[in-house]
C-alpha atoms as a PDB file:
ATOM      1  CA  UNK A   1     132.604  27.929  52.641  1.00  0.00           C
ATOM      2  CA  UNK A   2     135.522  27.033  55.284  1.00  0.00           C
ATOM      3  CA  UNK A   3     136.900  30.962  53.334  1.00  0.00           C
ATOM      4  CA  UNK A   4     134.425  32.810  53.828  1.00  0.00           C
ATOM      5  CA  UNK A   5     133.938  31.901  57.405  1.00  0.00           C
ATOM      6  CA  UNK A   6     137.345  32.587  57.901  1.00  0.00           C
ATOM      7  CA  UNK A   7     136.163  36.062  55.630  1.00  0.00           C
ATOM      8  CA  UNK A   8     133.640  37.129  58.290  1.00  0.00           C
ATOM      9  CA  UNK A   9     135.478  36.347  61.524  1.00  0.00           C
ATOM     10  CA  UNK A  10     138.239  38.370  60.536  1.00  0.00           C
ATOM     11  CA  UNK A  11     135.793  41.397  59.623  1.00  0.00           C
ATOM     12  CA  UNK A  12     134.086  40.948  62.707  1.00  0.00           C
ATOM     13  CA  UNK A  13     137.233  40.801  64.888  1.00  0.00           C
ATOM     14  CA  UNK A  14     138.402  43.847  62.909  1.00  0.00           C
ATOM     15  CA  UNK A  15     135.569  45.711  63.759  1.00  0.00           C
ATOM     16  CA  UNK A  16     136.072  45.277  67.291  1.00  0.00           C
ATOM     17  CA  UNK A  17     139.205  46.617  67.558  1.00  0.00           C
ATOM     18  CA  UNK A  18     138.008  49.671  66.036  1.00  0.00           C
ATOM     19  CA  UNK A  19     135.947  50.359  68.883  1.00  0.00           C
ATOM     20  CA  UNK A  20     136.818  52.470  71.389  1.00  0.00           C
ATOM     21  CA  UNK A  21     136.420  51.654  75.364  1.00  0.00           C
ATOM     22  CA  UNK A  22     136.933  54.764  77.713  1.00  0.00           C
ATOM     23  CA  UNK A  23     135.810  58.166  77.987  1.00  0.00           C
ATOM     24  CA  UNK A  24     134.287  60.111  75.355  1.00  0.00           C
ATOM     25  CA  UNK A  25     133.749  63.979  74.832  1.00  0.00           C
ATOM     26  CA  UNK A  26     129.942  65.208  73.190  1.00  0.00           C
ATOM     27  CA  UNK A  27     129.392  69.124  73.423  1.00  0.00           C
ATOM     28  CA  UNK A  28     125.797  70.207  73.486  1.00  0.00           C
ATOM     29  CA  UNK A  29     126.749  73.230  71.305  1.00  0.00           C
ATOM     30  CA  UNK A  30     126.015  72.955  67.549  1.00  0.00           C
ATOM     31  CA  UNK A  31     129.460  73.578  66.018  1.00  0.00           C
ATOM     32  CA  UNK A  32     131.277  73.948  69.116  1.00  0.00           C
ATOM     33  CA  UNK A  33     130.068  77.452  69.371  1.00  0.00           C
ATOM     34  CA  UNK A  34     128.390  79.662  71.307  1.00  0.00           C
ATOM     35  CA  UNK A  35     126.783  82.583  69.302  1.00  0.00           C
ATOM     36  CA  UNK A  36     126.078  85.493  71.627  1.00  0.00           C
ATOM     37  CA  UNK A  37     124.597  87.639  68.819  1.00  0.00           C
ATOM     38  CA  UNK A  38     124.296  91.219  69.390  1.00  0.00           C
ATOM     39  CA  UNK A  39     124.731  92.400  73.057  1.00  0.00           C
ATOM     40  CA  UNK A  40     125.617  95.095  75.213  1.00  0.00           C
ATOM     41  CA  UNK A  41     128.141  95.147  77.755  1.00  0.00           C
ATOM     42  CA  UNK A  42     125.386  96.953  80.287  1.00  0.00           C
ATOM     43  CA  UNK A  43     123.290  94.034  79.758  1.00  0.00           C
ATOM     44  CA  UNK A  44     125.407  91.199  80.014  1.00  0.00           C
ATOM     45  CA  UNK A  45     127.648  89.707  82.018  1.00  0.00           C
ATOM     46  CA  UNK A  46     129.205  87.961  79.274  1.00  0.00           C
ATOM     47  CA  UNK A  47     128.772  84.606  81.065  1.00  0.00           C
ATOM     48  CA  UNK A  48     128.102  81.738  79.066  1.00  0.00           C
ATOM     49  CA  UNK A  49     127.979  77.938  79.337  1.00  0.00           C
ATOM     50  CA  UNK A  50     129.136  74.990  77.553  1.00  0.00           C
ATOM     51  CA  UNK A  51     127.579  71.748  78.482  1.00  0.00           C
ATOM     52  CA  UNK A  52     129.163  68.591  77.452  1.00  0.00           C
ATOM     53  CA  UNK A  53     128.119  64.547  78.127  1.00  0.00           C
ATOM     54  CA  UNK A  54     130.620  61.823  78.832  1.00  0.00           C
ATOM     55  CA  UNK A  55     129.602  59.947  76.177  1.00  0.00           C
ATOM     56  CA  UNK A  56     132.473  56.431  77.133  1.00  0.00           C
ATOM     57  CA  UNK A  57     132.059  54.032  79.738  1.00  0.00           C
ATOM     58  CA  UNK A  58     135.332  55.590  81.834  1.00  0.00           C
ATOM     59  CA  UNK A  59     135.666  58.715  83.919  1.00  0.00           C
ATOM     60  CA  UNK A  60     136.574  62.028  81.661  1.00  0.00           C
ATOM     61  CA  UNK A  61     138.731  63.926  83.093  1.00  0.00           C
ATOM     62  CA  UNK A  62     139.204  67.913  81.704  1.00  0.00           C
ATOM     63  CA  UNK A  63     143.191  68.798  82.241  1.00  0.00           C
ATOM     64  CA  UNK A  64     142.873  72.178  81.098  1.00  0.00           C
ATOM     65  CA  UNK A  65     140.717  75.057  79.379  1.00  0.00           C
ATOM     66  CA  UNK A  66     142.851  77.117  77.751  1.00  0.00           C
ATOM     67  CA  UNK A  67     141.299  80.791  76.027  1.00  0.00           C
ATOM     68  CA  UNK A  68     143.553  82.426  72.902  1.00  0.00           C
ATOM     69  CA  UNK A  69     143.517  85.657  74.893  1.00  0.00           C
ATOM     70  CA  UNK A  70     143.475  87.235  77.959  1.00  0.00           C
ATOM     71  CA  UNK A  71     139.824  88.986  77.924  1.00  0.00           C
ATOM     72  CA  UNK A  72     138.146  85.298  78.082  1.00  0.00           C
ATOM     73  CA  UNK A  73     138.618  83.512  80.926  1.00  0.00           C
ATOM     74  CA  UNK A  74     137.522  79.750  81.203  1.00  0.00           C
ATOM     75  CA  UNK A  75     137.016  77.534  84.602  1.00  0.00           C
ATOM     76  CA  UNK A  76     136.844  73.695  84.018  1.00  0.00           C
ATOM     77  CA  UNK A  77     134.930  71.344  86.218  1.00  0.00           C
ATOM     78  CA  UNK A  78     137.209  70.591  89.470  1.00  0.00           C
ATOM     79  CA  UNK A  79     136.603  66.575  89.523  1.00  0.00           C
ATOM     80  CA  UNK A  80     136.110  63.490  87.246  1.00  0.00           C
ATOM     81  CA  UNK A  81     132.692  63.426  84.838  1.00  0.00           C
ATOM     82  CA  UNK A  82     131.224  59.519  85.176  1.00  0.00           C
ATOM     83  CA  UNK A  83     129.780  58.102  82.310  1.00  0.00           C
ATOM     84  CA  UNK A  84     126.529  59.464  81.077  1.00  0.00           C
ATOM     85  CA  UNK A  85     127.134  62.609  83.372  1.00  0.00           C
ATOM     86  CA  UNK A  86     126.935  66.011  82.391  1.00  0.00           C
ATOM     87  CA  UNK A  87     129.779  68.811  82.799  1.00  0.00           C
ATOM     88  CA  UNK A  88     129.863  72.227  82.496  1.00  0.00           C
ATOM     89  CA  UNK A  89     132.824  74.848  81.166  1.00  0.00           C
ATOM     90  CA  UNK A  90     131.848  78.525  82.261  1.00  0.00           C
ATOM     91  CA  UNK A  91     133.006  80.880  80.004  1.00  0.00           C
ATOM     92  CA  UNK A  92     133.558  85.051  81.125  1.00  0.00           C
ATOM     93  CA  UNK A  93     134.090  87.210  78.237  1.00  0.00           C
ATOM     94  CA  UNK A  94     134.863  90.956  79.415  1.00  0.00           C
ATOM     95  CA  UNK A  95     132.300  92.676  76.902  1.00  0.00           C
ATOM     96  CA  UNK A  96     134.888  95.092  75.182  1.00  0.00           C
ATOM     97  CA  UNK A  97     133.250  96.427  72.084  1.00  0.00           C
ATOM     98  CA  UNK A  98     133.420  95.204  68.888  1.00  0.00           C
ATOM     99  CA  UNK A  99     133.152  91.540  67.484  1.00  0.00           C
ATOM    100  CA  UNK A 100     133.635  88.201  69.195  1.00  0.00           C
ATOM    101  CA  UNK A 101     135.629  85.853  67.639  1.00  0.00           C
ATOM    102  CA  UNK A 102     137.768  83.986  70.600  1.00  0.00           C
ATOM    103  CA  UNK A 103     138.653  80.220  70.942  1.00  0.00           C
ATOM    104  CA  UNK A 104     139.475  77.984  73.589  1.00  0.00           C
ATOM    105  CA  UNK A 105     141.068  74.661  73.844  1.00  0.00           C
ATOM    106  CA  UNK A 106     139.769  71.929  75.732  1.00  0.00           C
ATOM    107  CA  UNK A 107     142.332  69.262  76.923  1.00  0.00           C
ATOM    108  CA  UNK A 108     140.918  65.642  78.366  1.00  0.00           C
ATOM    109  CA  UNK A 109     141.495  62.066  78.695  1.00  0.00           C
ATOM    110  CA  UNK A 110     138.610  61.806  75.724  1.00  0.00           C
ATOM    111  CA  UNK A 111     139.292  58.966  73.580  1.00  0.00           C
ATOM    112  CA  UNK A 112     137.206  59.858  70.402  1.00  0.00           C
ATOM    113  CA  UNK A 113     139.236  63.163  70.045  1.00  0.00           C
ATOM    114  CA  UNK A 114     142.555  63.636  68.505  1.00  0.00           C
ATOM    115  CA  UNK A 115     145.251  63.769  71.680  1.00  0.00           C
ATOM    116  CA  UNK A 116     141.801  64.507  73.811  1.00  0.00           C
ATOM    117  CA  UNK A 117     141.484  68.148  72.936  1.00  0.00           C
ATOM    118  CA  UNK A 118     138.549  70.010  71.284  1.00  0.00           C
ATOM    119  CA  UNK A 119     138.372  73.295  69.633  1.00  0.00           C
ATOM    120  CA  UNK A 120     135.864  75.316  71.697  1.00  0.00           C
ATOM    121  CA  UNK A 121     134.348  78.442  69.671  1.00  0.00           C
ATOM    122  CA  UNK A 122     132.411  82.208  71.106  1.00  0.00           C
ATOM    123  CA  UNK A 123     131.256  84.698  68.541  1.00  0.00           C
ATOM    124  CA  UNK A 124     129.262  87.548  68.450  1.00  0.00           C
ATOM    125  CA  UNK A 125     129.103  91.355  69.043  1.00  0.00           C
ATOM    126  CA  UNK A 126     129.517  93.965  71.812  1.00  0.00           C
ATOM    127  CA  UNK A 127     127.955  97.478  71.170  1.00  0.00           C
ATOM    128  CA  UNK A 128     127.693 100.605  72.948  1.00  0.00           C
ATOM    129  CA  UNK A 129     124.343 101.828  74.448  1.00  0.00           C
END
């Protein structure tokens, strides 16, 4: 009996050091990804928004937004995100023709992402009128 106590309190101690304490990252956007389907540079600004909750009990903080090219350009929110508080990352894609397929790289303070950065995704396609 004396065992299996011992058993259970390790397990449970164990358990609790698994769990993480501090901010925490959760995009709105299935995937990552924003789809913006078939569009038309005439009649779209090629705005979009990602939405993310601090999901920890510590203030998130987003470092940097980062785009893999120059024709997408990112702005991050300016201050700390509280706990249970929404933030926002704008996103401004220029609308040259042809298919979307850009990434951008979120860096943080998150805790339940690897080195606090997530993989941020915008597809789609631009066509002429």
């Amino acid at each position: 009996m004396k065992k299996i106590l011992i058993l259970i309190s390790f397990v449970f101690f164990g358990l609790n050091t698994f769990a993480q304490s501090g901010p925490k990252i959760q995009f709105k956007a299935e995937d990552n990804t924003i789809d913006y389907g078939t569009v038309t540079k005439e009649s779209d600004n090629g705005i979009r928004i990602f939405e993310f909750t601090n999901t920890g009990d510590a203030d998130l903080i987003i470092t940097n937004v980062n785009s893999s090219c120059g024709c997408t350009v990112p702005s991050k929110p300016n201050g700390p995100i509280k706990p249970g508080q929404v933030g926002k990352i704008e996103v401004k894609y220029n609308m040259n023709p042809g298919p979307i397929r850009k990434t951008l790289t979120v860096e943080s303070n998150a805790v339940n992402v690897e080195e606090g950065k997530v993989i941020l995704k915008i597809k789609g396609i631009v066509v002429q009128n």
